[in-house]
N, C-alpha and C. Protein backbone atom coordinates (compact mmCIF):
# COMPACT_ATOMS: atom_id res chain seq x y z
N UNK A 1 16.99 35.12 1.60
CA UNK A 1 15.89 34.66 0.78
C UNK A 1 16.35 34.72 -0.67
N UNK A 2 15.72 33.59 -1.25
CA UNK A 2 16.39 33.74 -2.92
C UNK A 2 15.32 34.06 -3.43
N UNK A 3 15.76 34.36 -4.68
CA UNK A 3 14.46 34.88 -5.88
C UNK A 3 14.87 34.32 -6.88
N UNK A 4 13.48 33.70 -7.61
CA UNK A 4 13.23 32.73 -8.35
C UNK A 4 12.10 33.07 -9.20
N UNK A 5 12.41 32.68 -10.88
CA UNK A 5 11.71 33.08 -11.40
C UNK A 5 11.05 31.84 -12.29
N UNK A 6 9.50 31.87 -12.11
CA UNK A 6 8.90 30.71 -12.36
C UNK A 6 8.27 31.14 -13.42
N UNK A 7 8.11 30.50 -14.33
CA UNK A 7 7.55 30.75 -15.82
C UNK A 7 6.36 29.78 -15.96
N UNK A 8 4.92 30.68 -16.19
CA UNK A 8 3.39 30.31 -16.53
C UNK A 8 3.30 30.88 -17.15
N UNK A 9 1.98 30.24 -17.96
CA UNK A 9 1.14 31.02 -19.06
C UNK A 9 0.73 32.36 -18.80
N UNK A 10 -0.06 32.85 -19.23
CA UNK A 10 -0.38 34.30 -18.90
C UNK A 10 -1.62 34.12 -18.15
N UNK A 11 -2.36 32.93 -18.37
CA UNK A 11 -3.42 32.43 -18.06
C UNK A 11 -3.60 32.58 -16.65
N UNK A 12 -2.20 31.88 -16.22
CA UNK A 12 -2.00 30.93 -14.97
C UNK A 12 -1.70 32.71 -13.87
N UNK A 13 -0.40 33.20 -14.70
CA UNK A 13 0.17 34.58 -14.23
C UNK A 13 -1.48 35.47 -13.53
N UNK A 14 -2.26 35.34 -14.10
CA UNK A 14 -3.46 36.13 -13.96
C UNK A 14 -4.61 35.66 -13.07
N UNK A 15 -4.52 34.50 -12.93
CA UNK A 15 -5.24 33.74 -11.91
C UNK A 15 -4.87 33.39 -10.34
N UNK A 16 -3.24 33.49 -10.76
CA UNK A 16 -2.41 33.64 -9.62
C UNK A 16 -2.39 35.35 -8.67
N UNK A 17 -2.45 36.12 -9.56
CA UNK A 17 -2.86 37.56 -8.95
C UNK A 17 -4.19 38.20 -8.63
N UNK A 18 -5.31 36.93 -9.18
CA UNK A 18 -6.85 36.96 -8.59
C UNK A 18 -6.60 36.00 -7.45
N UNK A 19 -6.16 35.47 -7.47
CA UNK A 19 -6.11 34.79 -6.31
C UNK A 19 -5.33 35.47 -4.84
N UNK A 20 -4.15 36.30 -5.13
CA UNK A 20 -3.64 36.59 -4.22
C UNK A 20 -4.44 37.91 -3.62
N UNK A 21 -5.13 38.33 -4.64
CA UNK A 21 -5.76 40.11 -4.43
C UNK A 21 -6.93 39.40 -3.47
N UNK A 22 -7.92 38.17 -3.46
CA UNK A 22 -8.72 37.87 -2.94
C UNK A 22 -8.95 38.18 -1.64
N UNK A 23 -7.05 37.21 -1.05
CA UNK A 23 -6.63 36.83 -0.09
C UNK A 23 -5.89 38.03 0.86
N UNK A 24 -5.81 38.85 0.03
CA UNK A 24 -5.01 40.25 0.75
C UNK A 24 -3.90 39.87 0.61
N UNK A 25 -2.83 39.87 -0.44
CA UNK A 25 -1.69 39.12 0.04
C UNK A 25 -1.03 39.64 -1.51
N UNK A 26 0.24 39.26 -1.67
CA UNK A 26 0.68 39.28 -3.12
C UNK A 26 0.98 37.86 -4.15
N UNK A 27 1.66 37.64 -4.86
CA UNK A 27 1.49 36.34 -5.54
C UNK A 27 2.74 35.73 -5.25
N UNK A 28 3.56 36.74 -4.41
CA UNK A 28 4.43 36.13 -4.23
C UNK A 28 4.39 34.72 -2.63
N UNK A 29 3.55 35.99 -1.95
CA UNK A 29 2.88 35.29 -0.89
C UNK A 29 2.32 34.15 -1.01
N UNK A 30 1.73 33.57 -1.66
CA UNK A 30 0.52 32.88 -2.36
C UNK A 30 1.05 31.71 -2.67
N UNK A 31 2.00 31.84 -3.63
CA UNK A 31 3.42 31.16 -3.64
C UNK A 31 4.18 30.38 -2.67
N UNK A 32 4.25 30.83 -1.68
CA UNK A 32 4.95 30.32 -0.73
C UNK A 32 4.14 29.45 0.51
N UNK A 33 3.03 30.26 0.65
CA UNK A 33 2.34 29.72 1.11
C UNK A 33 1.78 28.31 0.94
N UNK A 34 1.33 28.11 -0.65
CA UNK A 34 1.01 27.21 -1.33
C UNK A 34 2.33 25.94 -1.56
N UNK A 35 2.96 26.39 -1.75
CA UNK A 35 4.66 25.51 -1.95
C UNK A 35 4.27 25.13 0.07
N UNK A 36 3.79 26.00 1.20
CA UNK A 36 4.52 25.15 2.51
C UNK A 36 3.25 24.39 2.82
N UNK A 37 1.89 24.67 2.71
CA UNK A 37 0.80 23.98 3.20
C UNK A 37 0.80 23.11 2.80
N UNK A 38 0.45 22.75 1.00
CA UNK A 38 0.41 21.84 0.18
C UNK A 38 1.36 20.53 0.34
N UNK A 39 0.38 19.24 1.17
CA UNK A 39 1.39 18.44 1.58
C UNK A 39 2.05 17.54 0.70
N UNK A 40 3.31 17.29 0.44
CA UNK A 40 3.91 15.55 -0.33
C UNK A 40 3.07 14.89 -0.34
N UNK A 41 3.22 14.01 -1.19
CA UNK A 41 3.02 12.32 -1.31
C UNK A 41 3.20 11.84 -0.14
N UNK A 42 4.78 11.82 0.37
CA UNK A 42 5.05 11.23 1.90
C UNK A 42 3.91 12.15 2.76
N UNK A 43 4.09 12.96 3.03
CA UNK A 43 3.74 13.69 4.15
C UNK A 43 1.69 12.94 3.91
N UNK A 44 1.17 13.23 3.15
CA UNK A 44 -0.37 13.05 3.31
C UNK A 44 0.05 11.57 3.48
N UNK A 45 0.90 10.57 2.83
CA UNK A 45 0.88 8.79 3.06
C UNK A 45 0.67 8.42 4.89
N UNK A 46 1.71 9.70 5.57
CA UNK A 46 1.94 9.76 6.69
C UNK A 46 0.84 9.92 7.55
N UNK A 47 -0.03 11.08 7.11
CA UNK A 47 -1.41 11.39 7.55
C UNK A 47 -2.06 10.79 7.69
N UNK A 48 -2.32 9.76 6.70
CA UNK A 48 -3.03 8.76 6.20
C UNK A 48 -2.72 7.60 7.38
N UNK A 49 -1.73 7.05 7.00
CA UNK A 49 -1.48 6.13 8.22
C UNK A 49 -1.39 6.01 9.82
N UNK A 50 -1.15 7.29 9.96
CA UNK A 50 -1.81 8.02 11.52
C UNK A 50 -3.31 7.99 12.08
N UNK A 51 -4.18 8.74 11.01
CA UNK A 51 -5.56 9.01 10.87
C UNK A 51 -6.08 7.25 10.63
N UNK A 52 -5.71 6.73 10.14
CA UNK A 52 -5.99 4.94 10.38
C UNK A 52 -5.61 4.53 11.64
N UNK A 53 -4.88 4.87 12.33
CA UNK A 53 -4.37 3.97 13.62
C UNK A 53 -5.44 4.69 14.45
N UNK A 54 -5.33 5.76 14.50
CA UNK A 54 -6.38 6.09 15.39
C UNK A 54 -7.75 5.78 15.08
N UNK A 55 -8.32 5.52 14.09
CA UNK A 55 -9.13 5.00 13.59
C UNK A 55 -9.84 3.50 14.69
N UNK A 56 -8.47 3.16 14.08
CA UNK A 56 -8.63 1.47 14.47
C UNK A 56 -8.19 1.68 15.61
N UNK A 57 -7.57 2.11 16.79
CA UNK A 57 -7.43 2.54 17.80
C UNK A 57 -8.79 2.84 18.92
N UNK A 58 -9.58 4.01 18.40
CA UNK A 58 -10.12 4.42 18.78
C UNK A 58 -11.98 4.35 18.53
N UNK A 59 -11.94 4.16 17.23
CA UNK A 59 -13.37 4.23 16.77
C UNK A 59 -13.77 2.96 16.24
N UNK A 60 -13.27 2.26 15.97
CA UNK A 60 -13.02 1.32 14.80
C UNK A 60 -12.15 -0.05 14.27
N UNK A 61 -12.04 -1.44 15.53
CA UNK A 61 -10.79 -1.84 15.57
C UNK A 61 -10.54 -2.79 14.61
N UNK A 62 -12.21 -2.88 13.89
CA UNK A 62 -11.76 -3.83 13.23
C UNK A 62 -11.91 -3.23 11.94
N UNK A 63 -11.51 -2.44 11.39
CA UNK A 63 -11.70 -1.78 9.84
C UNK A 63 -10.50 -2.58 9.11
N UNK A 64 -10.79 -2.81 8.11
CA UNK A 64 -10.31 -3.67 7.63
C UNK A 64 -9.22 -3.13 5.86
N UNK A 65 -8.03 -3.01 5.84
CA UNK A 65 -7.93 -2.58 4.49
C UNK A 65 -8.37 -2.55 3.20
N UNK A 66 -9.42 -3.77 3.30
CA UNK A 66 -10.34 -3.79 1.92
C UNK A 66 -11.22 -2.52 2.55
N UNK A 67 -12.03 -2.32 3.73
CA UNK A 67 -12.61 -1.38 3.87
C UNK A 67 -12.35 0.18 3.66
N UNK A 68 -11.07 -0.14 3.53
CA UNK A 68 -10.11 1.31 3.87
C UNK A 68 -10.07 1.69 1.81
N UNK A 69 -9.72 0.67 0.81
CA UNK A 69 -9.98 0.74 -0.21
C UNK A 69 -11.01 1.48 -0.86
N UNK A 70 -12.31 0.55 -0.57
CA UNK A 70 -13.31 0.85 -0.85
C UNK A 70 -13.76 2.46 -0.49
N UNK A 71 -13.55 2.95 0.97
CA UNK A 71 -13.71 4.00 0.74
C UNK A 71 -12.75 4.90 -0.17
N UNK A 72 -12.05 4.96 -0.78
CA UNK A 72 -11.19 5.58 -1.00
C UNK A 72 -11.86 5.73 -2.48
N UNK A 73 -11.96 4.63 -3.37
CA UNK A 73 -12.76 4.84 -4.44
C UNK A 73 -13.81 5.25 -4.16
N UNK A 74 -14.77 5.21 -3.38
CA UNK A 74 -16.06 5.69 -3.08
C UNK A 74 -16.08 7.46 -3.32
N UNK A 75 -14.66 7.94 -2.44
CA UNK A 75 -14.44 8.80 -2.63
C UNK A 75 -13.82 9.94 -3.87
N UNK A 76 -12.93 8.74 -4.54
CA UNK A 76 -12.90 9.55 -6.04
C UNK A 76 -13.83 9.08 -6.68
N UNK A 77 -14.75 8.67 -6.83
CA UNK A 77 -16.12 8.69 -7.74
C UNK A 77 -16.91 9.92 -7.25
N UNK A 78 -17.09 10.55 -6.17
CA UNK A 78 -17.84 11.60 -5.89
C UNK A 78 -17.03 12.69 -6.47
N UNK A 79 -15.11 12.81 -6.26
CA UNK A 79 -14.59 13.54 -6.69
C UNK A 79 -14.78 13.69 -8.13
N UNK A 80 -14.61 12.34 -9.24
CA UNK A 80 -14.82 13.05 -10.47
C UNK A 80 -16.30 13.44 -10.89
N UNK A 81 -17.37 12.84 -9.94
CA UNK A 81 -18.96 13.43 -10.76
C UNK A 81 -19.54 11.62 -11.27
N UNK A 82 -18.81 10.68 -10.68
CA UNK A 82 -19.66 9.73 -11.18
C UNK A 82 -20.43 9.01 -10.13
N UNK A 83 -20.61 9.62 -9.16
CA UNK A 83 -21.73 9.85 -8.35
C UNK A 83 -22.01 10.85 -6.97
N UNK A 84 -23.24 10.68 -6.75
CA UNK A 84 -23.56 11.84 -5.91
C UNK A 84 -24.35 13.18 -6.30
N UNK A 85 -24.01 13.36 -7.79
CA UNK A 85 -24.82 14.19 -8.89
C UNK A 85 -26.17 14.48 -8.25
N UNK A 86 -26.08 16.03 -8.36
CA UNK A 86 -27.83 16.23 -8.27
C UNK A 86 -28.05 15.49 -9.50
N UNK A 87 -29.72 14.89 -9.30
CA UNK A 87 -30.64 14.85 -10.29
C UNK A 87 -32.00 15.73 -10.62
């Protein structure tokens, strides 16, 4: 195993050790963990295109890539708050 020394704010250093104390774990843990779950670009593109076949496979044959769009913005508009908002 190598050791590696990653340089954050103090901010980050401190949020990273609330986070690991949460979890029962250390920051080094946390770390690693986060570096193996946290998927690529490729790897979620991959997901993505799987989770569509079966889609259209199974539930859905005629969904259509404009459809597949649309949700997708649908979905970062809820993500940033420009809709869905309590009122």
């Amino acid at each position: 195993m190598a050791d590696t020394t990653i340089k954050v704010t103090d901010d980050v250093r401190d949020r990273l050790r609330i986070l690991a104390d949460e979890r029962g774990t250390s920051v080094r843990s946390l770390v690693e963990r986060l570096a193996t779950e946290l998927p690529t670009d490729t790897e979620r593109a991959e997901r993505t295109a799987r989770g569509l076949a079966y889609i259209r496979a199974n539930l859905c044959p005629d969904l259509t890539d404009d459809d597949v769009r649309r949700a997708q913005e649908w979905r970062a508009d809820i993500v940033a708050g420009r809709i869905g908002g309590r009122r």
